[in-house]
Structure formats: C-alpha cells, structure tokens
Protein backbone atom coordinates (compact mmCIF):
# COMPACT_ATOMS: atom_id res chain seq x y z
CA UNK A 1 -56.52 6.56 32.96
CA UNK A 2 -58.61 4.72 35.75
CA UNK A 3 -57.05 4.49 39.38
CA UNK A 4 -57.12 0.61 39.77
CA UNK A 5 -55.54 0.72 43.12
CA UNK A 6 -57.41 -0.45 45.79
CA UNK A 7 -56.69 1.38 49.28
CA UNK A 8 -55.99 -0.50 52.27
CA UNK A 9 -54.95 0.20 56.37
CA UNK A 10 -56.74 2.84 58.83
CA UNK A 11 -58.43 5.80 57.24
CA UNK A 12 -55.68 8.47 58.90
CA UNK A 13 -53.07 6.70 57.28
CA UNK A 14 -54.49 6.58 53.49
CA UNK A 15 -55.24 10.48 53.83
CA UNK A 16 -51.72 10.55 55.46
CA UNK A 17 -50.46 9.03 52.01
CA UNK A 18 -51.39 11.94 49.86
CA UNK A 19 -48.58 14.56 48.81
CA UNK A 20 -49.59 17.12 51.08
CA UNK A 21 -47.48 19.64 49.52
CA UNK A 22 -48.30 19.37 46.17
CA UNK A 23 -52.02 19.72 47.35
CA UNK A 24 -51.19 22.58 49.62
CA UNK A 25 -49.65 24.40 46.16
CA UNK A 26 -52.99 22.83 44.30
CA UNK A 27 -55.49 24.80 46.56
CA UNK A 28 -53.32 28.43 46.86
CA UNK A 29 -53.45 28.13 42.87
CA UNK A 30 -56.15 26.73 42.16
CA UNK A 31 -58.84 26.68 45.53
CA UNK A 32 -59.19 23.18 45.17
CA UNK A 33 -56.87 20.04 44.75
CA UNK A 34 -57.83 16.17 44.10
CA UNK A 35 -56.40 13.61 46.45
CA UNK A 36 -55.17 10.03 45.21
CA UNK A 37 -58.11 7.31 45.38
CA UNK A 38 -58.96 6.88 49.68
CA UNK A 39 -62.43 4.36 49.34
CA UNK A 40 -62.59 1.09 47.22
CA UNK A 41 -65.57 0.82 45.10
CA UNK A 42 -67.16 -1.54 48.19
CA UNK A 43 -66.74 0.89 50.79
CA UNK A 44 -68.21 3.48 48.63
CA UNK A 45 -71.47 1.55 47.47
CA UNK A 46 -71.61 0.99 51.74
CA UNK A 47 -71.48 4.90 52.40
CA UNK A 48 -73.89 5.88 49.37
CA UNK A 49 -76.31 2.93 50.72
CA UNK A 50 -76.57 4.68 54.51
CA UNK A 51 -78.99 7.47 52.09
CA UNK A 52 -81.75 4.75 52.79
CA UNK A 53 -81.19 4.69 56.59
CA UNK A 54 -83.03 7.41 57.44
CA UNK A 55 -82.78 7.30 61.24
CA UNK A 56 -78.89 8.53 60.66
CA UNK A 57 -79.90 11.84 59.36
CA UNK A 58 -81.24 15.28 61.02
CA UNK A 59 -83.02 16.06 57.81
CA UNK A 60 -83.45 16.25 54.36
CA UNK A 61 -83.12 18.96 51.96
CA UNK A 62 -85.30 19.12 48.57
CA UNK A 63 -82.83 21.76 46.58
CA UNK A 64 -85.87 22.22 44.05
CA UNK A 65 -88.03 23.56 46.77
CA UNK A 66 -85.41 26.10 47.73
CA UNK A 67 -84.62 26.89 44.63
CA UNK A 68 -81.09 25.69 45.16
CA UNK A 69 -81.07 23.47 42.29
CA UNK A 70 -82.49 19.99 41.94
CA UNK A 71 -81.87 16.70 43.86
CA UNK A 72 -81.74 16.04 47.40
CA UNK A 73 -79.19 15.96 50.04
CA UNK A 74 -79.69 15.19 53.40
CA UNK A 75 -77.35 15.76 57.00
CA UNK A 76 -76.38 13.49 59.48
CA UNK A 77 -77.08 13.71 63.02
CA UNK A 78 -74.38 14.16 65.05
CA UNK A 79 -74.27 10.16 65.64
CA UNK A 80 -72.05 9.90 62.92
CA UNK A 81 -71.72 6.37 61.14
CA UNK A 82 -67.89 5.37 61.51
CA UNK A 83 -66.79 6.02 58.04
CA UNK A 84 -68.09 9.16 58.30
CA UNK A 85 -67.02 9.89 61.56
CA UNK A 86 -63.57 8.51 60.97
CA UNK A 87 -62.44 10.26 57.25
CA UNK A 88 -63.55 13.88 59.35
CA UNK A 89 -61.34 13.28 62.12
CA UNK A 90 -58.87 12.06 59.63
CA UNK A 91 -58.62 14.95 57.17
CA UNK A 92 -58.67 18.30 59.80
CA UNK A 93 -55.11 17.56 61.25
CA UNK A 94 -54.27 17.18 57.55
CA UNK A 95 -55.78 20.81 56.82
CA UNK A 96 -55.15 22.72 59.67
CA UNK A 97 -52.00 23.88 58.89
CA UNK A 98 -53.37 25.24 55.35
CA UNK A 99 -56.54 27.05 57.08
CA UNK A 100 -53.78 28.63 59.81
CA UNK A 101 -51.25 29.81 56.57
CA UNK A 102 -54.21 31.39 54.84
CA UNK A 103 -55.85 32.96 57.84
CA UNK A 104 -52.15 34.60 58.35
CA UNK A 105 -51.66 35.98 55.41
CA UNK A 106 -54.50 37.47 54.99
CA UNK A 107 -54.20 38.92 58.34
CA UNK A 108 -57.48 37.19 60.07
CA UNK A 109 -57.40 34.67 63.17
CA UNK A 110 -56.86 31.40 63.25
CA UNK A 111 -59.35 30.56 65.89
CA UNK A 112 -58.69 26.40 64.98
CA UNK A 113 -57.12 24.68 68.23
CA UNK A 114 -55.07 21.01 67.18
CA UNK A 115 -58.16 19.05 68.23
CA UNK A 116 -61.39 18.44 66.26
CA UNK A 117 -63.67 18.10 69.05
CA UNK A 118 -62.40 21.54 71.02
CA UNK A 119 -63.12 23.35 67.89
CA UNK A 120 -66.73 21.75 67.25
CA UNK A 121 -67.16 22.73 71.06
CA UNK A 122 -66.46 26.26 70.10
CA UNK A 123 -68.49 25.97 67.72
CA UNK A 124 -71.51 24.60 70.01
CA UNK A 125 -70.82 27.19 72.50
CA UNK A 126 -71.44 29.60 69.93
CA UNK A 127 -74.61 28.54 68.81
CA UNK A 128 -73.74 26.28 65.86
CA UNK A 129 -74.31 22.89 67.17
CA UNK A 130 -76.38 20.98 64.55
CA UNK A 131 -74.42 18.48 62.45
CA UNK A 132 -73.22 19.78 58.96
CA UNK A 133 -71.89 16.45 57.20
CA UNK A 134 -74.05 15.70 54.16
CA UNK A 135 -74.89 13.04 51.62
CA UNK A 136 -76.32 13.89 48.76
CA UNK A 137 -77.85 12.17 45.66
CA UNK A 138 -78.26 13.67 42.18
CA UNK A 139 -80.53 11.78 39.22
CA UNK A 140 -80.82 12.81 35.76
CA UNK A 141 -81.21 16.45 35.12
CA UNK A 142 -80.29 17.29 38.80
CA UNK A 143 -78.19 20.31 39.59
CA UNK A 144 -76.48 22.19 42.58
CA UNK A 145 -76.38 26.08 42.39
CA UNK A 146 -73.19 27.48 42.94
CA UNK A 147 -72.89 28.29 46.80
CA UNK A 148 -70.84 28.14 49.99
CA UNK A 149 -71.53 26.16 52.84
CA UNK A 150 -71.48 28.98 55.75
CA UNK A 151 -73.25 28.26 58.50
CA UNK A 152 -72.39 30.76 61.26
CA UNK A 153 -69.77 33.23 62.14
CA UNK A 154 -67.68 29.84 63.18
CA UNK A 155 -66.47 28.75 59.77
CA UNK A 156 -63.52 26.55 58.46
CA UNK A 157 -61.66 27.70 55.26
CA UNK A 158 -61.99 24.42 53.59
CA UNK A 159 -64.14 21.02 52.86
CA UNK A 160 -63.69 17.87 51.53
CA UNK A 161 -66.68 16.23 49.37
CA UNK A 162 -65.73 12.39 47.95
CA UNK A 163 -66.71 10.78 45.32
CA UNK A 164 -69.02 7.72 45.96
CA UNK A 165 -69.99 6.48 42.11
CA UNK A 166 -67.96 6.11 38.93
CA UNK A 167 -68.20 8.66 36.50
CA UNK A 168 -69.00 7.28 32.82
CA UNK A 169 -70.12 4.18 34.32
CA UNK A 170 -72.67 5.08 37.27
CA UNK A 171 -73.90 8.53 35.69
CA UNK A 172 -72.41 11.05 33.22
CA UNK A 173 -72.56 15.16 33.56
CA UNK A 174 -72.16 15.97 37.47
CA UNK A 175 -68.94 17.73 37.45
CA UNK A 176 -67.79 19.54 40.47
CA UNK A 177 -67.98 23.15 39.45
CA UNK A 178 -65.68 26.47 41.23
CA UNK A 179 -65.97 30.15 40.51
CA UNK A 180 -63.29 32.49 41.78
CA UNK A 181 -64.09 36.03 42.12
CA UNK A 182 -60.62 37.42 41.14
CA UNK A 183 -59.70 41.39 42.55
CA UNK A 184 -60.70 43.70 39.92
CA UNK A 185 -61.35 41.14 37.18
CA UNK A 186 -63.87 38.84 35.61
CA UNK A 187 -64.65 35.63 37.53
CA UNK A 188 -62.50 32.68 37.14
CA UNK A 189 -63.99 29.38 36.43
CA UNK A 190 -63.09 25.50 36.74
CA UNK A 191 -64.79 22.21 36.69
CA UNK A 192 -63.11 18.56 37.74
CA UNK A 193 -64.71 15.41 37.35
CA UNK A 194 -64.52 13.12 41.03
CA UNK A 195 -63.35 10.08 40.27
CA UNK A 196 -64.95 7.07 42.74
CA UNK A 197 -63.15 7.47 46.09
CA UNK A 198 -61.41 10.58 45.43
CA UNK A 199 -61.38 12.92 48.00
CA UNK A 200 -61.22 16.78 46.38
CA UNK A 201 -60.38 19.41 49.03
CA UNK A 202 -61.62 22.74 48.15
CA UNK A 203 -62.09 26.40 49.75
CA UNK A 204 -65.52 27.20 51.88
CA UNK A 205 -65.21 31.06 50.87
CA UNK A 206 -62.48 32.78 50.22
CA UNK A 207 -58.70 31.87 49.87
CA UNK A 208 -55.42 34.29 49.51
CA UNK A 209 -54.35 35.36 47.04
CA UNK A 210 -51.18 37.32 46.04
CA UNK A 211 -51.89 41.01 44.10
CA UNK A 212 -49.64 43.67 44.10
CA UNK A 213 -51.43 45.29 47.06
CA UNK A 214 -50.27 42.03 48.77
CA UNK A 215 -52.55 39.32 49.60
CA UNK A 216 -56.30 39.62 48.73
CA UNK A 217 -59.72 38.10 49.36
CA UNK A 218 -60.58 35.58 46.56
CA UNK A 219 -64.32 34.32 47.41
CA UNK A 220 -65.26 31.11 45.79
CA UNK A 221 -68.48 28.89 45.27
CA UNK A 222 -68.85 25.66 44.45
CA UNK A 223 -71.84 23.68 42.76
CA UNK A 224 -72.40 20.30 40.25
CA UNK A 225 -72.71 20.42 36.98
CA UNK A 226 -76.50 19.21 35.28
CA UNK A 227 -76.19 14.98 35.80
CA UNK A 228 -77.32 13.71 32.19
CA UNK A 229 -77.95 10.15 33.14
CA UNK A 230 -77.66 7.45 36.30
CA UNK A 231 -77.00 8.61 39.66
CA UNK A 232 -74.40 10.74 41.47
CA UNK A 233 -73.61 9.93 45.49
CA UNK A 234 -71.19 12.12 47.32
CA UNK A 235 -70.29 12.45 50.79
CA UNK A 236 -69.46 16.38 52.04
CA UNK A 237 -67.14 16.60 55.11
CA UNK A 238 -68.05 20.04 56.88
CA UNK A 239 -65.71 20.97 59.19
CA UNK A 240 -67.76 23.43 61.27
CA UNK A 241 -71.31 22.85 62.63
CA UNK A 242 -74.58 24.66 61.65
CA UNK A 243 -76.44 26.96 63.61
C-alpha cells in the first residue's frame, strides 16, 4: 500500500512520531528498521535537486573508478543545507540510547556525550573532521558494493539513509541491500525497498547479538541493489566525521 500521508511540523517532532520501540526491537533483530514517511514528495525533489549545487559539496565520488560499484555520490561540506543539517540533529538524540544499549552489552564504551556537536568535536579533535553526509544518485545499471561507512577509530553504531524518489514510479531495482555475518554460520541476507521519504535506520558495523556464549559481534554491510531503469536519490546521515 502507498503512504499517502503527507508530514507536517518541525523535523524533531516528525522523527519524534515514530514508534521508537518497535524500531529499537526492528534493528536488535533485524540491524535495520524503516521509519513511517518524514519528507513529502516536494521536500524530497528540493533535497535530491541540491546534487546540482555543487558549491555545497567537499567532493564527489565516481564508485566505478574505485571499483565500489557504479554511480556517483558526493559529500557535503560541513556548511550543511538546513534540511540536512536539521534531520541529523534530529535523529542522534533519537539513537543514542540504542548505540549506548549495544555498546553495553557487548561490553565496549559508549564514548557518545547527549550533544551532537560535543561528539563531532571529539571527533575533530581526533583527526576526523571532514564532513561525512552524502547524496548520492544511481541511473540505470548503477550499483553500490556492499560496505560500511567507517571512517576513523571515532565511529557511531548506526546511520540513517532516506529515500528521496518513488520506487516503481521514479526508477525500479535499487533496493537497499544488508548482510549479517552470523557467529559460526553462513551469512544472513535482507533487502527492503525505501519508500519516498522513509527514513531506514540501519547498523554502521556490527550490532549484538544474543548466542549462548552471551552477546556476540554481528558485522554488517550495506549496499543497493543494480537500478534497472530511472533514477535513484538518497540522502545518507553519517553520524561521525571522516578523517
């Protein structure tokens, strides 16, 4: 069924809206979880448009040349556009408490203070003070390798990527794509299709996991399917910086 709603009121407050438990349950089970619809089809054709500004990015990325798939992405400089700016700001309060639970029970430290900005200063301090926020674009037969997005020792436990064009309407292929290496078993797969202005939180490495050892390292990657026709926009919240 399509989400017809249309989301209205400050950005905190629409992320604010979503179940937070049931999301908290959907990422220990599953390392990701799909939040109800945050951007109305206008305010995502205004985020997937700022790809043509070019003066609000640090760089761009050809995955092709790297040999990290094929399409383009690019990162922002740390003069953030607003929307930007303001869904970041919006979703780490949300998450904190998640990255603190897993960090305990796996027995690592929670190095996150309550503010955003203190923990990007850490992060500067330590050397990882380029901007990490990306927008990327996929056209037909473009592909992202399966990956994780660490860019120093400073890391955050999870991301948020959201969806900025309709699937089966704008393109078709492009699903979000997770592997879970599982303790002592074969790999664990999952794919989820990002509806336009979803928001789907999912793990940067590795996430708990209960054995009968106790808890255990699962480490996860992420990538997008092939896109098979039109064009794919997303928007990737990083909630570290780069070095």
């Amino acid at each position: 069924m399509i989400d017809t709603t249309r989301p209205a009121g400050p950005v905190d407050r629409r992320v604010d809206d979503n179940d937070w438990a049931e999301l908290a349950d959907e990422l220990h089970e599953y390392g990701n979880a799909l939040t109800r619809r945050l951007l109305t089809p206008e305010e995502c054709r205004k985020v997937a448009d700022l790809y043509d500004e070019i003066a609000c990015f640090r760089t761009t990325v050809d995955m092709a040349r790297h040999r990290f798939g094929s399409g383009q992405y690019r990162y922002f400089s740390h003069d953030l556009p607003a929307p930007v700016r303001e869904w970041r700001e919006a979703f780490y309060p949300r998450l904190l408490p998640i990255a603190r639970d897993w960090a305990d029970k796996l027995g690592k430290p929670a190095p996150w203070p309550d503010s955003l900005g203190e923990w990007l200063g850490m992060c500067h301090e330590a050397g990882q003070d380029r901007s990490a926020q990306i927008l990327l674009r996929y056209g037909p037969g473009d592909w992202n390798a399966l990956h994780r997005d660490v860019f120093g020792d400073m890391l955050f436990p999870l991301q948020v990527v959201i969806g900025l064009d309709a699937p089966g309407e704008d393109f078709t292929g492009g699903e979000f794509l997770m592997t879970e290496q599982r303790p002592r078993a074969q790999s664990r797969g999952s794919s989820t299709t990002l509806p336009q202005g979803h928001g789907l939180v999912f793990t940067t490495r590795d996430r708990p996991v209960a054995t009968k050892r106790g808890w255990s390292n699962a480490p996860m990657r992420h990538g997008v399917s092939t896109v098979r026709s039109g064009r794919r926009h997303t928007l990737g919240l990083v909630f570290h910086d780069a070095a």
